[in-house]
Every structure is written in structure tokens, then in C-alpha cells.
PDB file of N, CA and C in Angstrom:
ATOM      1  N   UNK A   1     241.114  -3.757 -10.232  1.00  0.00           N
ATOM      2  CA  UNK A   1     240.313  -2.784 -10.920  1.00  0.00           C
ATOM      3  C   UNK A   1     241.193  -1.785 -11.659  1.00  0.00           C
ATOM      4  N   UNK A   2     240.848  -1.275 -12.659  1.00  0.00           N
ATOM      5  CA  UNK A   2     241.669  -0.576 -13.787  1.00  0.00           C
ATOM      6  C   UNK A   2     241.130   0.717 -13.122  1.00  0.00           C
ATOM      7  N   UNK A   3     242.246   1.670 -12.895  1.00  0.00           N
ATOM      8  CA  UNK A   3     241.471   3.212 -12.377  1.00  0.00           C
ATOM      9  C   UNK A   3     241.633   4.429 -13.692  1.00  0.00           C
ATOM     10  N   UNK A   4     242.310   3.760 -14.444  1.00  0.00           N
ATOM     11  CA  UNK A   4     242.199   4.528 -16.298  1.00  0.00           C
ATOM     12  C   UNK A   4     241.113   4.540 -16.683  1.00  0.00           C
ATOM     13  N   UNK A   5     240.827   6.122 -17.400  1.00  0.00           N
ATOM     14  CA  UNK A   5     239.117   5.791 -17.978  1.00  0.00           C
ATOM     15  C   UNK A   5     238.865   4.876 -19.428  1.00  0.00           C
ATOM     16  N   UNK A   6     237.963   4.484 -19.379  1.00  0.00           N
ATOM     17  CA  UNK A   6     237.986   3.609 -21.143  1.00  0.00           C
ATOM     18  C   UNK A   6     238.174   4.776 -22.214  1.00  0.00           C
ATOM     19  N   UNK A   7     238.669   3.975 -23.385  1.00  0.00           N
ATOM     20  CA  UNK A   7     238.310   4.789 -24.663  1.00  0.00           C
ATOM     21  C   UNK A   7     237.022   5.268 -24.963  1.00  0.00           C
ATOM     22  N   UNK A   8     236.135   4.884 -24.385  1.00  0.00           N
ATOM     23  CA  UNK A   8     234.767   5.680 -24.848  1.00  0.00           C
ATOM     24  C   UNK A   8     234.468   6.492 -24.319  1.00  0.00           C
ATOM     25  N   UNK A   9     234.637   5.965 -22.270  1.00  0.00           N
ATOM     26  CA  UNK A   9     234.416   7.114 -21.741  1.00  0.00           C
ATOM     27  C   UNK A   9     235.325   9.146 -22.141  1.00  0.00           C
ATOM     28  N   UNK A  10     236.558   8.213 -22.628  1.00  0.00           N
ATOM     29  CA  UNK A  10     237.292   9.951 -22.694  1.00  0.00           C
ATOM     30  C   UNK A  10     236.433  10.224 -24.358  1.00  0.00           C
ATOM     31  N   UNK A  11     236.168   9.517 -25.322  1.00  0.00           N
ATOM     32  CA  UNK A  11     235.396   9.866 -26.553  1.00  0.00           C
ATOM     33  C   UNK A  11     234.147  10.698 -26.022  1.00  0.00           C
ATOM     34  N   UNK A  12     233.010  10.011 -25.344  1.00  0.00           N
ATOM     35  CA  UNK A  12     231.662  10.711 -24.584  1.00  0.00           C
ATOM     36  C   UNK A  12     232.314  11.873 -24.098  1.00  0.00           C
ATOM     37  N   UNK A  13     233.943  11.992 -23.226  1.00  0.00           N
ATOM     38  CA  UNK A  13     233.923  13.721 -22.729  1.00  0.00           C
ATOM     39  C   UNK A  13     234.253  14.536 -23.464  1.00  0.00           C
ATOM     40  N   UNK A  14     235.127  13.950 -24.646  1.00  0.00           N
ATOM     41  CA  UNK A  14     235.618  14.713 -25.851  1.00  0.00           C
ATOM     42  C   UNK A  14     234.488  15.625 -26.778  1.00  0.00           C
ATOM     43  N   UNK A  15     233.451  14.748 -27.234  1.00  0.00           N
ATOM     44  CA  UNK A  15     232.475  14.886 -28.024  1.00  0.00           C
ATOM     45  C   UNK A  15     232.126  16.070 -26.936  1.00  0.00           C
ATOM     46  N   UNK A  16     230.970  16.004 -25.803  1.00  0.00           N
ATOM     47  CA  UNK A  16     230.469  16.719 -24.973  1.00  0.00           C
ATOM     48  C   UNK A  16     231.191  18.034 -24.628  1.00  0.00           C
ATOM     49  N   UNK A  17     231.981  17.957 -24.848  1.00  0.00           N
ATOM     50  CA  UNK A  17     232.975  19.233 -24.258  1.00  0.00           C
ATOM     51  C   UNK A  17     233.338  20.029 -25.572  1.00  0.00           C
ATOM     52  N   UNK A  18     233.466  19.478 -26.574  1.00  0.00           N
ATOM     53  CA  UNK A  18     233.541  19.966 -28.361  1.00  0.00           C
ATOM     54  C   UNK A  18     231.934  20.776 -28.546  1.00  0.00           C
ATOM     55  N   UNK A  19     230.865  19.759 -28.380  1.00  0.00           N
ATOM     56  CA  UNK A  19     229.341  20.187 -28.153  1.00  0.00           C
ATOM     57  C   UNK A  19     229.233  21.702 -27.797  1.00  0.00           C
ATOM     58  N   UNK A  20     229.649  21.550 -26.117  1.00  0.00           N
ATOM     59  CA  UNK A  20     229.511  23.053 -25.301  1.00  0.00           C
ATOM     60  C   UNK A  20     230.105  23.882 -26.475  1.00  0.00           C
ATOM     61  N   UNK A  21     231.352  24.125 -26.191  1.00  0.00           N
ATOM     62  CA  UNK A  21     231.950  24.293 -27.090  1.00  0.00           C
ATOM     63  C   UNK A  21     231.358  25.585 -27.838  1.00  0.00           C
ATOM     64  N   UNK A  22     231.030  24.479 -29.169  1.00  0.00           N
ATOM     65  CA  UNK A  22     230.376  24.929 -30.272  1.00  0.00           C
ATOM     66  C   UNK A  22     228.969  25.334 -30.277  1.00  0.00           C
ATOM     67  N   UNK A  23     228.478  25.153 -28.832  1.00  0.00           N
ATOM     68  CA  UNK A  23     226.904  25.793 -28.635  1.00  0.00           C
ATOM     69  C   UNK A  23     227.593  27.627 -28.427  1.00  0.00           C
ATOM     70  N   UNK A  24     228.192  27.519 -27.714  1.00  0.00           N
ATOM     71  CA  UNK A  24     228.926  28.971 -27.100  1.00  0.00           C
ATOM     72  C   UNK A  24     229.769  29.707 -27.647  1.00  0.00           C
ATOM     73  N   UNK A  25     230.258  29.011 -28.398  1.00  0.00           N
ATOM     74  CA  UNK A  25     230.875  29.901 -29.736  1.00  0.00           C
ATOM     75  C   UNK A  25     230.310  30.363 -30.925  1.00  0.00           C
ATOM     76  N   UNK A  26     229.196  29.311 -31.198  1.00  0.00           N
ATOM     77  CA  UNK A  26     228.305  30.019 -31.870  1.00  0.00           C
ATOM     78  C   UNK A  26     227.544  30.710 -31.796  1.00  0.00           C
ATOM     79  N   UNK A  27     227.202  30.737 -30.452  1.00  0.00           N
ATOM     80  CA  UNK A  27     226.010  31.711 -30.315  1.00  0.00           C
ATOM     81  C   UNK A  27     227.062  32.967 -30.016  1.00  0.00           C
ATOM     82  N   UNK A  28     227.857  33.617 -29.889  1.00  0.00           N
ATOM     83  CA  UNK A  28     228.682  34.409 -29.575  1.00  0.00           C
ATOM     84  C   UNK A  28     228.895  35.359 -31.081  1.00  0.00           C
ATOM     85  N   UNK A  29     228.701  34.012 -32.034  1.00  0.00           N
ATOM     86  CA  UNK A  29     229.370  34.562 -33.290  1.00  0.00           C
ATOM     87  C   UNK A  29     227.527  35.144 -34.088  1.00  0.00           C
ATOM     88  N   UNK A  30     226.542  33.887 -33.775  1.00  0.00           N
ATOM     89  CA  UNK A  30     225.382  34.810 -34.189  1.00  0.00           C
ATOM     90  C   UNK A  30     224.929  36.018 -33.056  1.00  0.00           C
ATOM     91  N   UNK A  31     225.263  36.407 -32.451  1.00  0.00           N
ATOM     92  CA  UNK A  31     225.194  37.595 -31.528  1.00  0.00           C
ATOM     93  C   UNK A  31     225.901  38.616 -31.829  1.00  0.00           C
ATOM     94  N   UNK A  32     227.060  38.257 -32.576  1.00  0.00           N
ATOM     95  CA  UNK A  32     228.071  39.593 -32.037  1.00  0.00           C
ATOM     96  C   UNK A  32     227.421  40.308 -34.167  1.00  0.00           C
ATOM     97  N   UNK A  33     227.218  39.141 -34.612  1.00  0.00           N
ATOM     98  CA  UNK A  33     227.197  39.437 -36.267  1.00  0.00           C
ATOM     99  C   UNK A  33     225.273  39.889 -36.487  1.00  0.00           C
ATOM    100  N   UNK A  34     224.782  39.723 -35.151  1.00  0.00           N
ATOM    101  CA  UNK A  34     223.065  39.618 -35.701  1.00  0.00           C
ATOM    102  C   UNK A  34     222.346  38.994 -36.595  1.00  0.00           C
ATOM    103  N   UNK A  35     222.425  37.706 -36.355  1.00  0.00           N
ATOM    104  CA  UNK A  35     222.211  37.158 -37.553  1.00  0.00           C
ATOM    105  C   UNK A  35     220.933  36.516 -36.986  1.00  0.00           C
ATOM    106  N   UNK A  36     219.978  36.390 -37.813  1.00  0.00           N
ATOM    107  CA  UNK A  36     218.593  35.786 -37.849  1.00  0.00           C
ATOM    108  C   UNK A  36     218.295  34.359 -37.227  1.00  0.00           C
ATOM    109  N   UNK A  37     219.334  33.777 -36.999  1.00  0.00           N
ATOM    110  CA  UNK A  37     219.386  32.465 -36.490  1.00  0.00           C
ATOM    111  C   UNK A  37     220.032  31.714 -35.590  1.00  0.00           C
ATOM    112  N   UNK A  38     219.657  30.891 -34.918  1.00  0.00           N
ATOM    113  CA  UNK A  38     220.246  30.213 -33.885  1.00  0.00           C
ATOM    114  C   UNK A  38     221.238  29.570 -33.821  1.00  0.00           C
ATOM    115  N   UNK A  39     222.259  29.899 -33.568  1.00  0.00           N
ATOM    116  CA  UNK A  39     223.312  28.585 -34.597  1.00  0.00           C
ATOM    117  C   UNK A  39     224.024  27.745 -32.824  1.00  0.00           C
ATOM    118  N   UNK A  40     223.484  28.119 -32.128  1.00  0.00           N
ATOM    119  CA  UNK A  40     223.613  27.605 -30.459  1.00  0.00           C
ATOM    120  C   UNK A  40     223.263  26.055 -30.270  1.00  0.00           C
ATOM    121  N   UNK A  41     222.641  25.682 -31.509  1.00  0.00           N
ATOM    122  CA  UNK A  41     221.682  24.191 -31.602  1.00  0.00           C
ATOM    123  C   UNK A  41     222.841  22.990 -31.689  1.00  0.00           C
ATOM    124  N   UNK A  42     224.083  23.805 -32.975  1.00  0.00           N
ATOM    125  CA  UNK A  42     225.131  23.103 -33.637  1.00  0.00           C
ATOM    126  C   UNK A  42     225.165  21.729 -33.015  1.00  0.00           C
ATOM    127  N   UNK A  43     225.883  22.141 -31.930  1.00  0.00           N
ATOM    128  CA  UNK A  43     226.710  21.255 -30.737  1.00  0.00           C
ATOM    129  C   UNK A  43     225.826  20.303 -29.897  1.00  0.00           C
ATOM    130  N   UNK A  44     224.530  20.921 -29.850  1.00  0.00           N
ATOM    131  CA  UNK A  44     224.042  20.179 -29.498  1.00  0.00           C
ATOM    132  C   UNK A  44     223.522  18.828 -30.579  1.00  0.00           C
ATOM    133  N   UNK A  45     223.631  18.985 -31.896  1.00  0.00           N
ATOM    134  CA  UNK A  45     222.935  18.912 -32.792  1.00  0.00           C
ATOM    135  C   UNK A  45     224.096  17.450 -32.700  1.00  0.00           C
ATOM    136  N   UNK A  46     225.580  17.899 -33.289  1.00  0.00           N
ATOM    137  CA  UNK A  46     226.409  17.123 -33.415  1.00  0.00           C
ATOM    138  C   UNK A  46     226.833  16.061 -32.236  1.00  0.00           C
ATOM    139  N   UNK A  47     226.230  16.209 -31.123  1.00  0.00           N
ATOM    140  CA  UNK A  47     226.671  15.577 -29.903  1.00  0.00           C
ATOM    141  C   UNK A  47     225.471  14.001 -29.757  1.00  0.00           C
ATOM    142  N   UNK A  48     224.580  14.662 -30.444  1.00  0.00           N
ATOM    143  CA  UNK A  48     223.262  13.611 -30.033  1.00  0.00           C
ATOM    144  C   UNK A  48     223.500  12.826 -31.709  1.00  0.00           C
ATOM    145  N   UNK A  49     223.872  13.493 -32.738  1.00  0.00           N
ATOM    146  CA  UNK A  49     224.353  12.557 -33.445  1.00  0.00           C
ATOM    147  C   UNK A  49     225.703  11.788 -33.488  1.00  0.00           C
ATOM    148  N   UNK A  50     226.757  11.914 -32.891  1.00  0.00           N
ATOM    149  CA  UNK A  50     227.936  11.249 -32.482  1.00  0.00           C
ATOM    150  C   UNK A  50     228.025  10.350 -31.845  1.00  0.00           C
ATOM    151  N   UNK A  51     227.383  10.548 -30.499  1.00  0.00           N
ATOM    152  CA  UNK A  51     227.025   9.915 -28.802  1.00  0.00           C
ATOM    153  C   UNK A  51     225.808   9.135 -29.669  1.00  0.00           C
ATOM    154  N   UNK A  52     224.402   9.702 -29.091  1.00  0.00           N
ATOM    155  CA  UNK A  52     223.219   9.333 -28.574  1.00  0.00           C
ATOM    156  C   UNK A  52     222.368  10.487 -28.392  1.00  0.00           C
ATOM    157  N   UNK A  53     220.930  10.257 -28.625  1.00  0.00           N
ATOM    158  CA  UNK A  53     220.253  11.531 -28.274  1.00  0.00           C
ATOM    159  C   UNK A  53     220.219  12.037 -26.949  1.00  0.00           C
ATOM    160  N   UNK A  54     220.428  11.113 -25.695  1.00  0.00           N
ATOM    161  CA  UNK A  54     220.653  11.407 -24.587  1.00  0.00           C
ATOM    162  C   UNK A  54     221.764  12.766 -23.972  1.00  0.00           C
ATOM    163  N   UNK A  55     222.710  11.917 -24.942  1.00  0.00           N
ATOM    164  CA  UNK A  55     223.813  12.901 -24.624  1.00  0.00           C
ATOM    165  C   UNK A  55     223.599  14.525 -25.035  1.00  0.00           C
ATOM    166  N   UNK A  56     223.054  14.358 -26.516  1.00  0.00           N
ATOM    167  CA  UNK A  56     222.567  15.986 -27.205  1.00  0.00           C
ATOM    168  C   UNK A  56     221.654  16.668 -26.381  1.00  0.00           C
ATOM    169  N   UNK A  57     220.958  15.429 -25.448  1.00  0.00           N
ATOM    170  CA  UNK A  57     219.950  16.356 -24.215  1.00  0.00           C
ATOM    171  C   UNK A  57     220.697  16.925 -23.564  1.00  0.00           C
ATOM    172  N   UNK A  58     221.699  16.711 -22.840  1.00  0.00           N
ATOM    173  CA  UNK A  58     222.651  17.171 -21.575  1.00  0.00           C
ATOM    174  C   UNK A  58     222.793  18.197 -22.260  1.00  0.00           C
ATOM    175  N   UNK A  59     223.632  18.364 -23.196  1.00  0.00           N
ATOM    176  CA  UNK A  59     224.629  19.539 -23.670  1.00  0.00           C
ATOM    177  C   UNK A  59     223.482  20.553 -23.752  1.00  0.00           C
ATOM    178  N   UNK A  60     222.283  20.007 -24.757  1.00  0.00           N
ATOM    179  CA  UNK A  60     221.285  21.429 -24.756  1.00  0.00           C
ATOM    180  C   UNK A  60     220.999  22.086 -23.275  1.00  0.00           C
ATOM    181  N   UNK A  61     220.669  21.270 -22.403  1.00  0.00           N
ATOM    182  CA  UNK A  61     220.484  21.796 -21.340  1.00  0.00           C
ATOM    183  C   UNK A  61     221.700  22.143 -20.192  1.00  0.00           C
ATOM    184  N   UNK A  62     222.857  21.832 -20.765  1.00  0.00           N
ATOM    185  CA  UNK A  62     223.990  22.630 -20.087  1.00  0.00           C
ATOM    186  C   UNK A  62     224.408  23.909 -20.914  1.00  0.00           C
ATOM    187  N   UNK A  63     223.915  23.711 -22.402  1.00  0.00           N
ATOM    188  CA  UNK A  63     224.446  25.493 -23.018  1.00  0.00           C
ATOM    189  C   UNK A  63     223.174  26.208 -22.159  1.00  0.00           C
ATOM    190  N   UNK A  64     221.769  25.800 -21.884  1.00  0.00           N
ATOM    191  CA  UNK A  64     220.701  26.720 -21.508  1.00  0.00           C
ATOM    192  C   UNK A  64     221.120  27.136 -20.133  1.00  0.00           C
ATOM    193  N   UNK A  65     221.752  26.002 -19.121  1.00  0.00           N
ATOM    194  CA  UNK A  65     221.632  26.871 -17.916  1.00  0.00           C
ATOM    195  C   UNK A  65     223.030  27.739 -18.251  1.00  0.00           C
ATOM    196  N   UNK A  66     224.153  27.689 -18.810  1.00  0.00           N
ATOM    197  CA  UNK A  66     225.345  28.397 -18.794  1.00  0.00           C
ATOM    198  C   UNK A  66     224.900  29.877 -19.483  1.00  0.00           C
ATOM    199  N   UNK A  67     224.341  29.869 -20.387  1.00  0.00           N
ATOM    200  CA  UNK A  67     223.261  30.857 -20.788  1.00  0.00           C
ATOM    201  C   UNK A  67     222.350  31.746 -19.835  1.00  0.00           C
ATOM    202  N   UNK A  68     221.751  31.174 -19.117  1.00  0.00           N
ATOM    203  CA  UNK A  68     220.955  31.776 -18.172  1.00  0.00           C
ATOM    204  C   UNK A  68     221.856  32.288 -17.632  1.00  0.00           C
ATOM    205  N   UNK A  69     222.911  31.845 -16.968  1.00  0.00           N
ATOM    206  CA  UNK A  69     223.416  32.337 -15.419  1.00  0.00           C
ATOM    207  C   UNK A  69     224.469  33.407 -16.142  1.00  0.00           C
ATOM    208  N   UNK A  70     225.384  33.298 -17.404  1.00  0.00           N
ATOM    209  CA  UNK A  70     226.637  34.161 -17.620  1.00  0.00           C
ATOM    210  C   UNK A  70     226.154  35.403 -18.312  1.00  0.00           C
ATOM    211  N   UNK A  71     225.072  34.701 -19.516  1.00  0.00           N
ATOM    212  CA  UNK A  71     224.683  35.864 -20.239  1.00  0.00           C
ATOM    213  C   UNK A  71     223.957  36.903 -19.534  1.00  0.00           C
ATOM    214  N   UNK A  72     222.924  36.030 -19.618  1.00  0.00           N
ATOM    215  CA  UNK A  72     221.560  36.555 -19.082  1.00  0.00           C
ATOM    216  C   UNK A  72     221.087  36.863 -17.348  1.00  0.00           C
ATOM    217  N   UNK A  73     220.335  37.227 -17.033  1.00  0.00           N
ATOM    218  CA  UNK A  73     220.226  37.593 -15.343  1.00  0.00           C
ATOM    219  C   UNK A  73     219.877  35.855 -14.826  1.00  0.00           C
ATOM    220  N   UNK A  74     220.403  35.767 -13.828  1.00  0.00           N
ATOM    221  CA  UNK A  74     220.000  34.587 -13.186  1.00  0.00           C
ATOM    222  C   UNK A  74     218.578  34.230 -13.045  1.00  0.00           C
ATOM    223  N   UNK A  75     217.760  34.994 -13.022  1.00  0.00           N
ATOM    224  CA  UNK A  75     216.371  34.434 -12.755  1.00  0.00           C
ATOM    225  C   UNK A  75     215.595  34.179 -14.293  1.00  0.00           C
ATOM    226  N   UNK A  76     216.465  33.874 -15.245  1.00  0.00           N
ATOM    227  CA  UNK A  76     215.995  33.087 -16.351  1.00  0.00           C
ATOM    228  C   UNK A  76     215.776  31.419 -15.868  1.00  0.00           C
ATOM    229  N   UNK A  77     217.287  31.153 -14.990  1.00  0.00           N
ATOM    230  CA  UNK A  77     216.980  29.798 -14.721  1.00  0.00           C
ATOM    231  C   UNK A  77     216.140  29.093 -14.137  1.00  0.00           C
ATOM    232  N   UNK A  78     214.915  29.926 -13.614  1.00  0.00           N
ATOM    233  CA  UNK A  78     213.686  29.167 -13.767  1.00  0.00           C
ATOM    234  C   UNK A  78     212.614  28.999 -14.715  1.00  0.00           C
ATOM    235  N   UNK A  79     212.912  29.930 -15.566  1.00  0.00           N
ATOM    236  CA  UNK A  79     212.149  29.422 -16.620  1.00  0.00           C
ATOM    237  C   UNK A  79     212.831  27.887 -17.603  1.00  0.00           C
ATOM    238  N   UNK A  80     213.892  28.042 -16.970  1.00  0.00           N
ATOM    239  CA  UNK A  80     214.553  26.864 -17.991  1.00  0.00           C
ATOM    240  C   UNK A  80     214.031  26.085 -16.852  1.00  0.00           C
ATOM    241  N   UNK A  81     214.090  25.684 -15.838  1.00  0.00           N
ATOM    242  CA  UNK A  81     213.856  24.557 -14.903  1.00  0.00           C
ATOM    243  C   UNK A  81     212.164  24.268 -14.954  1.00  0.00           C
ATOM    244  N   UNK A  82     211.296  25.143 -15.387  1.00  0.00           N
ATOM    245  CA  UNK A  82     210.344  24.879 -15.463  1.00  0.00           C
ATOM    246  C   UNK A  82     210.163  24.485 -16.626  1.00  0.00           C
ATOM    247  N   UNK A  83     210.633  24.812 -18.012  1.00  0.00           N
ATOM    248  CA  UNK A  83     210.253  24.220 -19.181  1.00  0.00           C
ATOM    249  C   UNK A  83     210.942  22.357 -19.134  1.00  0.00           C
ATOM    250  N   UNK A  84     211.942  22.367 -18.606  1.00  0.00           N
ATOM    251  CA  UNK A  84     212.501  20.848 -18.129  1.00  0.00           C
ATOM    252  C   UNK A  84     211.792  20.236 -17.707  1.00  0.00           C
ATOM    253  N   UNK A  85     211.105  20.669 -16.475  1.00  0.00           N
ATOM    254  CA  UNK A  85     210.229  19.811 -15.757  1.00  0.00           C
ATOM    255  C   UNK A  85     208.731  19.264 -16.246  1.00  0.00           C
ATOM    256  N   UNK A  86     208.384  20.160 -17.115  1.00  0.00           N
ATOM    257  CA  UNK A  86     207.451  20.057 -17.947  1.00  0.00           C
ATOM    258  C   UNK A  86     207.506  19.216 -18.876  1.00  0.00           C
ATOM    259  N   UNK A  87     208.402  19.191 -19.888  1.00  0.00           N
ATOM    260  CA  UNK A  87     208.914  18.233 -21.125  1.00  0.00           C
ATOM    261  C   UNK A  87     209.029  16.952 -20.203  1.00  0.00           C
ATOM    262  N   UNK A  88     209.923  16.754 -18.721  1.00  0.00           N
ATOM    263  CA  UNK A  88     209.683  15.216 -18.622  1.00  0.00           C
ATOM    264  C   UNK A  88     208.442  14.866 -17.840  1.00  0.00           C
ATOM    265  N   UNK A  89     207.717  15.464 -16.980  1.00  0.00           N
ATOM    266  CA  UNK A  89     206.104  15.549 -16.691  1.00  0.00           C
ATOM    267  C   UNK A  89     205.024  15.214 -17.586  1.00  0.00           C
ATOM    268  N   UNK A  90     205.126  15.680 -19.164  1.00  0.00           N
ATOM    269  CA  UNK A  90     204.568  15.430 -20.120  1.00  0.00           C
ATOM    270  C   UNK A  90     204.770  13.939 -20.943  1.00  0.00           C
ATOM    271  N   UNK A  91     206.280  13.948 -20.355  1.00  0.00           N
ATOM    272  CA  UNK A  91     206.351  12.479 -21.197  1.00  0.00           C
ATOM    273  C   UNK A  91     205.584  11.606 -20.776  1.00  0.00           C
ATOM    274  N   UNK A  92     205.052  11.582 -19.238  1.00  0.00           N
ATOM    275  CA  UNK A  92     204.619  10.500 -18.293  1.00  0.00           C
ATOM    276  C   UNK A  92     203.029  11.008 -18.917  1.00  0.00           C
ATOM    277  N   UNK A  93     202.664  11.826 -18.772  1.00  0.00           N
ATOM    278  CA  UNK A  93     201.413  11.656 -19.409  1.00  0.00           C
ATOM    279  C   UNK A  93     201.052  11.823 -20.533  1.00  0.00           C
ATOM    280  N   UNK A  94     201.769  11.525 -21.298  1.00  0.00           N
ATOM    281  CA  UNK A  94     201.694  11.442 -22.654  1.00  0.00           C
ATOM    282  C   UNK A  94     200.867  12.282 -23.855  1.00  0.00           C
ATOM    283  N   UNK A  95     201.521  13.452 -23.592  1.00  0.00           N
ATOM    284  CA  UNK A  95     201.634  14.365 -24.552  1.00  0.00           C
ATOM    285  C   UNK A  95     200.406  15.541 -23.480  1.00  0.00           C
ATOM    286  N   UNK A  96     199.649  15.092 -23.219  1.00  0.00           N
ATOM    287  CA  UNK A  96     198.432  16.312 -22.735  1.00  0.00           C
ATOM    288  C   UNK A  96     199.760  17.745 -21.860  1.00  0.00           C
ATOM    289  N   UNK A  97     198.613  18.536 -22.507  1.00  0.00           N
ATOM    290  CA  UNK A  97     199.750  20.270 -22.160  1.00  0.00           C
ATOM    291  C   UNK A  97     199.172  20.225 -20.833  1.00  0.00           C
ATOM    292  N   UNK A  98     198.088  19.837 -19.619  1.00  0.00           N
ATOM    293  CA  UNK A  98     197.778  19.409 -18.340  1.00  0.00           C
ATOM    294  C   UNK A  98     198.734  19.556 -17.584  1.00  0.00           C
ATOM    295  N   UNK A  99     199.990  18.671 -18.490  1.00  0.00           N
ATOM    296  CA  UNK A  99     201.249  18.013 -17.707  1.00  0.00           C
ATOM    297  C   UNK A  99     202.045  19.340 -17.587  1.00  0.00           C
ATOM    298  N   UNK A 100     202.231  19.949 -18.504  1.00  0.00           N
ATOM    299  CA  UNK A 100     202.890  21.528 -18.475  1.00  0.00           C
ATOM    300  C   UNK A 100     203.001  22.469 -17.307  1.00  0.00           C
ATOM    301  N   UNK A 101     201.119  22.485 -17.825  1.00  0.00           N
ATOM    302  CA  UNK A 101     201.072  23.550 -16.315  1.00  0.00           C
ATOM    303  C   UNK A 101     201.318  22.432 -14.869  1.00  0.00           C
ATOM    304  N   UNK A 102     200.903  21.514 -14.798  1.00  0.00           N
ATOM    305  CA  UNK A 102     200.837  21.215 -13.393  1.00  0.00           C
ATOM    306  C   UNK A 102     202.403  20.976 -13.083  1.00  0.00           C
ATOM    307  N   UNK A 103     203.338  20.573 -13.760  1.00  0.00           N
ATOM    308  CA  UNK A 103     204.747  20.744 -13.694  1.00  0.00           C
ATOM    309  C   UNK A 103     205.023  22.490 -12.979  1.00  0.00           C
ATOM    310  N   UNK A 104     204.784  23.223 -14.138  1.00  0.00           N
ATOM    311  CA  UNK A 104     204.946  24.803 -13.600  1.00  0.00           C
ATOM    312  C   UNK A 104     204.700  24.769 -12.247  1.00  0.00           C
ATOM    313  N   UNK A 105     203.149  24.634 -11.925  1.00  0.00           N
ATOM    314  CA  UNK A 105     202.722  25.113 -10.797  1.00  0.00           C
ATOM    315  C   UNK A 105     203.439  24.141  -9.226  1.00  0.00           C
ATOM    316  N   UNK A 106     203.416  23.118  -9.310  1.00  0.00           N
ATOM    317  CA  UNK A 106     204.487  22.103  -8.793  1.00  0.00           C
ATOM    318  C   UNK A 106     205.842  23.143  -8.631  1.00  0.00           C
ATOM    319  N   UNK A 107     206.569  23.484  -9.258  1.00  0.00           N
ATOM    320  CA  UNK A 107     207.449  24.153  -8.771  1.00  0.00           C
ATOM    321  C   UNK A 107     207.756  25.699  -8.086  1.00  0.00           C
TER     322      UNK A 107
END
């Protein structure tokens, strides 16, 4: 067994770690300048087009919880865990907002 990682795998950590990255630097730079817009998306933006949309999921939801917990007070991160749970709750029932709340209340 080869215990070296593949070329893709270190590409997938490269990309992902460039992603963060550029979610957190940008939002740093539309924060510190006030600027009207989100520019926190970037990385995520560039990661799900590089990789896979899968991957642009992770990163969005690793700039949101790193967000919650450094910036912001910790008890944001349930609102992020509840909007998560909801989006994949909803997928299963296919599209009805039902799935939303009963996700919420579930947790």
C-alpha cells in the first residue's frame, strides 16, 4: 500500500484551503472597507467550480461555522446548524418549507 497522498487528493486540499482562505480574507476586507457586499461567497464560489459543487458546500459551511464561533458570539452556531439541517430535511421532501420548520423544531 502506497502511504503518499495522490495528486488529487493534495489538489482537493490545496483548492479547499485557498477557498477558506479567500472566504476570510474577504470578508475581512468587505468589513474593514464597508462595503455593500458579500465578497465571503468568493472561495466558496471558486472551490465548487474547481473541485465539485460538493466541495463549495464544505467550504461554505466551514467559512459559516468559523464565522460564528471567531467573529461572532457562539450561539450563532445554531442558527447555522439549524438552517443546515433544514436545507438537507427539505431535500428529502422535496422542496415543501414543512421540512424547515420540522427540521428546526427536531433540533
Amino acid at each position: 500500500m502506497n502511504d503518499k497522498m495522490s495528486v488529487k487528493k493534495k489538489r482537493y486540499i490545496a483548492v479547499m484551503l485557498l477557498g477558506l482562505a479567500l472566504n476570510i480574507g474577504l470578508y475581512w476586507v468587505s468589513h474593514i472597507f464597508k462595503m455593500p457586499m458579500w465578497l465571503d461567497t468568493v472561495g466558496t464560489a471558486v472551490t465548487a467550480v474547481a473541485l465539485e459543487p460538493a466541495a463549495g458546500l464544505v467550504i461554505g459551511y466551514a467559512t459559516n461555522l468559523f464565522e460564528s464561533s471567531a467573529i461572532y458570539m457562539s450561539g450563532t452556531i445554531v442558527f447555522f446548524a439549524i438552517t443546515a439541517a433544514g436545507r438537507g430535511y427539505r431535500r428529502h421532501v422535496r422542496g415543501s418549507s414543512a421540512g424547515v420548520a420540522a427540521a428546526a423544531m427536531q433540533l
